[in-house]
C-alpha atoms as a PDB file:
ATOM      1  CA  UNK A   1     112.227 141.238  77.821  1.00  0.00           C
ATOM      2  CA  UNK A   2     114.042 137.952  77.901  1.00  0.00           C
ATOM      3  CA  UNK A   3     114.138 137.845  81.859  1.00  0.00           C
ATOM      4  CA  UNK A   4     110.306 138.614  81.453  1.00  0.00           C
ATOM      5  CA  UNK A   5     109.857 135.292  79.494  1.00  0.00           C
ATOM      6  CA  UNK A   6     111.941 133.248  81.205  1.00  0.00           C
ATOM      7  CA  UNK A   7     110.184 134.195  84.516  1.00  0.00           C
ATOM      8  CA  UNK A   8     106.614 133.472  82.979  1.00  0.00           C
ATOM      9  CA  UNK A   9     108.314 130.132  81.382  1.00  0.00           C
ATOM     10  CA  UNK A  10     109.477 129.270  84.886  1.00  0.00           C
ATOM     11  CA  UNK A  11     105.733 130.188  86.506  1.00  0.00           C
ATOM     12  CA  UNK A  12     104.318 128.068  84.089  1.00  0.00           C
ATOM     13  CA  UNK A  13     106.557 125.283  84.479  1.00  0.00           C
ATOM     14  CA  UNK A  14     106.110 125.446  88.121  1.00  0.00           C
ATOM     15  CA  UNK A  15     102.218 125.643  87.875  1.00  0.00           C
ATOM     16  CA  UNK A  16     102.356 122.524  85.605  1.00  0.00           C
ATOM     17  CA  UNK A  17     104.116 120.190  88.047  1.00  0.00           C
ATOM     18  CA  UNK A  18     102.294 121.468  90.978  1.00  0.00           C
ATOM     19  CA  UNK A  19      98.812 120.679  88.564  1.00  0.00           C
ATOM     20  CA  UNK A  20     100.711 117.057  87.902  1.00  0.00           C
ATOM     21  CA  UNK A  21     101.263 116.528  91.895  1.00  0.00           C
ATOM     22  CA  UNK A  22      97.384 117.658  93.097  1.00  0.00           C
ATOM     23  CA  UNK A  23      96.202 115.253  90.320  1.00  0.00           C
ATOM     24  CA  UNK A  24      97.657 111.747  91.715  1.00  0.00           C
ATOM     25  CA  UNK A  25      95.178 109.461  93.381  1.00  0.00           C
ATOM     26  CA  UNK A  26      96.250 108.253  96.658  1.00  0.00           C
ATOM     27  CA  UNK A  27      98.887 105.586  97.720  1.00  0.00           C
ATOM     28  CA  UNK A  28      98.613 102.177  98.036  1.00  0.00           C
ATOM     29  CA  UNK A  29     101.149 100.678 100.442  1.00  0.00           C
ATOM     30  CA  UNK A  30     102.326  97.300  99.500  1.00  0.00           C
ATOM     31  CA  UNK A  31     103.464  94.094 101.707  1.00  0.00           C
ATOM     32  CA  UNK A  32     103.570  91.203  99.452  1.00  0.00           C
ATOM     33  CA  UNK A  33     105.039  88.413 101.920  1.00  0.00           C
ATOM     34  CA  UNK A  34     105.936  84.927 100.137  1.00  0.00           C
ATOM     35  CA  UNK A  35     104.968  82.407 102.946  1.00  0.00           C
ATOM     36  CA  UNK A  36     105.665  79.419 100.451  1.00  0.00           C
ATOM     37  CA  UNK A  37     108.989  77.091 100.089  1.00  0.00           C
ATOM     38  CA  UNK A  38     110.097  78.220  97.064  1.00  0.00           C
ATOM     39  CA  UNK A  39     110.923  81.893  95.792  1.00  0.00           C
ATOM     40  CA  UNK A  40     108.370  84.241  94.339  1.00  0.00           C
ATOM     41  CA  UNK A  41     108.434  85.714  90.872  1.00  0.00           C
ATOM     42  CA  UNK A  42     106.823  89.558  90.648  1.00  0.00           C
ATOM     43  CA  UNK A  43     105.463  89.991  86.770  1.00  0.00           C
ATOM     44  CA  UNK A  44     103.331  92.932  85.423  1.00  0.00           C
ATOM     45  CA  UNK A  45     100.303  91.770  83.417  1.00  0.00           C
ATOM     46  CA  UNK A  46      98.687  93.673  80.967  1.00  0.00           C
ATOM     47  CA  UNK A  47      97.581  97.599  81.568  1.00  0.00           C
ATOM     48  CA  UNK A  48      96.929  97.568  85.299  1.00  0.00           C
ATOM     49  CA  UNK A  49     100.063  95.818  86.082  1.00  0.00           C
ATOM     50  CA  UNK A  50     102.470  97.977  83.811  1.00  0.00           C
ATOM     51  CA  UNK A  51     100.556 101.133  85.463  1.00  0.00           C
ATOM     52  CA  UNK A  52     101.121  99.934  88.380  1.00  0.00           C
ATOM     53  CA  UNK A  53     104.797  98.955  87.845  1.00  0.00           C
ATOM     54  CA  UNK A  54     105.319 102.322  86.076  1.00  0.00           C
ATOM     55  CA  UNK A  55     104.038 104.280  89.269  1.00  0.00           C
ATOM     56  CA  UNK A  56     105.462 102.046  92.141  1.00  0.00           C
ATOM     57  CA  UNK A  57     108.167 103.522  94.285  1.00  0.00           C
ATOM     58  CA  UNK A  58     110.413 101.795  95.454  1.00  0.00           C
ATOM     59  CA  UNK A  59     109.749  99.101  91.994  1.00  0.00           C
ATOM     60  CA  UNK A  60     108.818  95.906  92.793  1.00  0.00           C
ATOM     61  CA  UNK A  61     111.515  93.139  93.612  1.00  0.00           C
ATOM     62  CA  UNK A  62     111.412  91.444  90.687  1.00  0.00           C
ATOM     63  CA  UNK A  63     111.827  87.973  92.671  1.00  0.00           C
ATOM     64  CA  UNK A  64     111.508  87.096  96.466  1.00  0.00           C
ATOM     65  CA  UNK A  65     112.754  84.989  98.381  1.00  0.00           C
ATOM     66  CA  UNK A  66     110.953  81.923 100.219  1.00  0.00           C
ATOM     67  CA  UNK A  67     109.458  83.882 104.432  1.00  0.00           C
ATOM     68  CA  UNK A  68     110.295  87.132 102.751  1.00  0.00           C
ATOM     69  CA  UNK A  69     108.954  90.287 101.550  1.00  0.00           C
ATOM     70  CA  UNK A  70     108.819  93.236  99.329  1.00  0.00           C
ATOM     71  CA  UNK A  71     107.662  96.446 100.130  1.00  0.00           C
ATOM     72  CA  UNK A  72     106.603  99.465  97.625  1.00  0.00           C
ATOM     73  CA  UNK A  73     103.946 102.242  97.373  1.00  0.00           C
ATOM     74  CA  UNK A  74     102.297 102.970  94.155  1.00  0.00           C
ATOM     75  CA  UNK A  75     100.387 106.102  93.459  1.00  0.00           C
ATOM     76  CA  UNK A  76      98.361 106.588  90.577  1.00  0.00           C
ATOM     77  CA  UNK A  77      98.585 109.278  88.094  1.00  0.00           C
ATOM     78  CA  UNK A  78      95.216 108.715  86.534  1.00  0.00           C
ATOM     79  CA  UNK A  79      92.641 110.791  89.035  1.00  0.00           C
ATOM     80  CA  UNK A  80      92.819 111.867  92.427  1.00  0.00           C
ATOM     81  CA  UNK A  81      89.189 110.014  92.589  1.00  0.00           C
ATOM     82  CA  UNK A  82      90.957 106.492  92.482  1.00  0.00           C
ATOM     83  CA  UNK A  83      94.037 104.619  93.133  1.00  0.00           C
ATOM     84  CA  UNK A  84      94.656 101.315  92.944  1.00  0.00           C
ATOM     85  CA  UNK A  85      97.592  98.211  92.429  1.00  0.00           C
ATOM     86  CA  UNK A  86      97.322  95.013  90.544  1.00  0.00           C
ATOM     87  CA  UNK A  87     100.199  92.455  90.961  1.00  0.00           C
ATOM     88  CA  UNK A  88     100.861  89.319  89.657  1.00  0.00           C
ATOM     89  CA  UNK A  89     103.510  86.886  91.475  1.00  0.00           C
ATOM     90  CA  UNK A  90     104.480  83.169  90.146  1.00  0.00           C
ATOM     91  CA  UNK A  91     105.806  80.419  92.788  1.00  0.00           C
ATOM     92  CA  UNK A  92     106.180  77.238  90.270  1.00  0.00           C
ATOM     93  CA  UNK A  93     103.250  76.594  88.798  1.00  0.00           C
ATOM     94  CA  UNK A  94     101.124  78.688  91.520  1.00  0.00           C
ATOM     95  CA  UNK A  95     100.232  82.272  90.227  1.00  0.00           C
ATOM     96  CA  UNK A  96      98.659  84.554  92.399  1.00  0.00           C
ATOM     97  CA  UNK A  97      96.919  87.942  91.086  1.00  0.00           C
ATOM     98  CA  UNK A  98      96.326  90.746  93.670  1.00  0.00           C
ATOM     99  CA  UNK A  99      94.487  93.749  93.406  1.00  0.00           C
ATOM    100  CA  UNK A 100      93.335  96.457  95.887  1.00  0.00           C
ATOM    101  CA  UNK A 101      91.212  99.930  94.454  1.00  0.00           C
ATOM    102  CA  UNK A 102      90.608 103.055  95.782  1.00  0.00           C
ATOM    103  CA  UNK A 103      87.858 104.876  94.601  1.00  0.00           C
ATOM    104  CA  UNK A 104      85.301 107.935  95.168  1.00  0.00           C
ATOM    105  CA  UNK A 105      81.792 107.979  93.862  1.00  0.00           C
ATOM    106  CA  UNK A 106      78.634 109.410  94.713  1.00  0.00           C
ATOM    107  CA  UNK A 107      76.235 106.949  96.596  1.00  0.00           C
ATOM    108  CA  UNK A 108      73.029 108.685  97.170  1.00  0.00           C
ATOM    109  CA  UNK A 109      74.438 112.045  96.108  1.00  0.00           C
ATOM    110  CA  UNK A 110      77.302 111.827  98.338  1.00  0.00           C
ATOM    111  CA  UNK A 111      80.936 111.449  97.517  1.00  0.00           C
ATOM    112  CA  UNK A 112      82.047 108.259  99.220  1.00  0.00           C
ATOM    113  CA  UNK A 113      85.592 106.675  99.692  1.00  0.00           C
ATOM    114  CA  UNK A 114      85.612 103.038  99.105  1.00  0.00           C
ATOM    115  CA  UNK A 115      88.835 100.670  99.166  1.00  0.00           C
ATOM    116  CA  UNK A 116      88.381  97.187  97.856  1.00  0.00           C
ATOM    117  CA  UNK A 117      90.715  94.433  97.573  1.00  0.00           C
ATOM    118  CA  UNK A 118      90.683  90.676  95.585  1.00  0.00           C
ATOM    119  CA  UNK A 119      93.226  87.852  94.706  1.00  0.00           C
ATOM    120  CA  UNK A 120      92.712  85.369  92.271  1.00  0.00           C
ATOM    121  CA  UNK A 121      94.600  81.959  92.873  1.00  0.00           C
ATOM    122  CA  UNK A 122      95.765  79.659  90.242  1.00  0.00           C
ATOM    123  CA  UNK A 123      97.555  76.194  90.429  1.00  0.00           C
ATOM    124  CA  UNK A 124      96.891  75.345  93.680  1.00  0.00           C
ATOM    125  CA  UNK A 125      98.073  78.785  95.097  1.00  0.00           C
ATOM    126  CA  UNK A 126      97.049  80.323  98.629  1.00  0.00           C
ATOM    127  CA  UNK A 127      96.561  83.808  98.068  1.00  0.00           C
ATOM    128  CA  UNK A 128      94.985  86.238 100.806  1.00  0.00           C
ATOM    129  CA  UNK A 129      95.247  89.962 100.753  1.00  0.00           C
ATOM    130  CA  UNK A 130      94.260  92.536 103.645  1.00  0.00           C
ATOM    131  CA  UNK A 131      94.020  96.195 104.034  1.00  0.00           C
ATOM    132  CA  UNK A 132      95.815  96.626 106.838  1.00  0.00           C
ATOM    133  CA  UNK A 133      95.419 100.728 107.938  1.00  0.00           C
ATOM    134  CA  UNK A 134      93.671 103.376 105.809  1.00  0.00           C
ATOM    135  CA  UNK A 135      93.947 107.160 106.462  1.00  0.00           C
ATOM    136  CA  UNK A 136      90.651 108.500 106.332  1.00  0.00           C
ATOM    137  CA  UNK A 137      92.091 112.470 105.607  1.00  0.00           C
ATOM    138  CA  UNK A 138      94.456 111.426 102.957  1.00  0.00           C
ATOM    139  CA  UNK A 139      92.776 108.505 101.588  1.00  0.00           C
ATOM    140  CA  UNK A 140      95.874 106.564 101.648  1.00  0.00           C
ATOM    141  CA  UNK A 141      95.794 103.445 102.698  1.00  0.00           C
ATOM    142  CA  UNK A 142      98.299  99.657 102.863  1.00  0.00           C
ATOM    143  CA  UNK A 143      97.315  96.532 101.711  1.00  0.00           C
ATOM    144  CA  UNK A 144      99.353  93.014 102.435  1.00  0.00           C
ATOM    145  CA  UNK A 145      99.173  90.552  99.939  1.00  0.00           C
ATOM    146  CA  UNK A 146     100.305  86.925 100.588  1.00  0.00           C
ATOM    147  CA  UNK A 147     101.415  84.162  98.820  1.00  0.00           C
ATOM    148  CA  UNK A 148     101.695  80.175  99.873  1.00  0.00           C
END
């Protein structure tokens, strides 16, 4: 009876994680390159960021240095319909505030993929982001963010 239990406990468990793992959105592939003279600060900002901290892998370097870069993929645990990462980096006074979204909705009945990407520049900042390669069967896709 006990071996009986511990096998359904174990089936369950299994089920559970594999439930967890089919759930996650796709990944977002992150380049953030610091093209300014001065190092970079990484900082997560309210929900989005923390999220996005929380469910980045490798984590963000927390500081980079002036023609460098970090690298990191985030995957979101929220719905396999959407994905997304919202950074925040400070060079001096210049803050830059990336963000790039995966999601699927229904556009005239049909279930679309769309991946959208903005940065939002603050004292005197450059801030450009890309998406650089999406995979159309996983919906994965990388985005490079840059700072000057």
């Amino acid at each position: 009876m006990k071996l009986c239990n511990k096998l359904k406990w174990a089936a369950c468990t299994g089920a559970v994680l594999a439930c967890g793992i089919a759930w996650a959105g796709p990944q977002v592939n992150v380049t953030f390159k610091n093209n300014g003279s001065e190092r970079a600060y990484y900082s997560a900002v309210g929900s989005n960021g923390t999220m996005t901290y929380t469910n980045a892998s490798p984590k963000p370097d927390s500081e980079v240095e002036s023609a460098s870069q970090s690298v990191y993929g985030v995957r979101s645990s929220v719905s396999p319909d959407m994905g997304y990462a919202v950074v925040d980096y400070r060079m001096g006074s210049k803050t830059c505030r990336f963000s790039s979204t995966y999601t699927k909705a229904f556009t005239n009945g049909v279930r679309t993929p769309k991946w959208n990407k903005s940065a939002v520049a603050g004292g005197g900042a450059r801030c450009d982001v890309r998406i650089t390669s999406v995979d159309y069967a996983s919906h994965n896709w990388s985005v490079e963010f840059t700072m000057q």
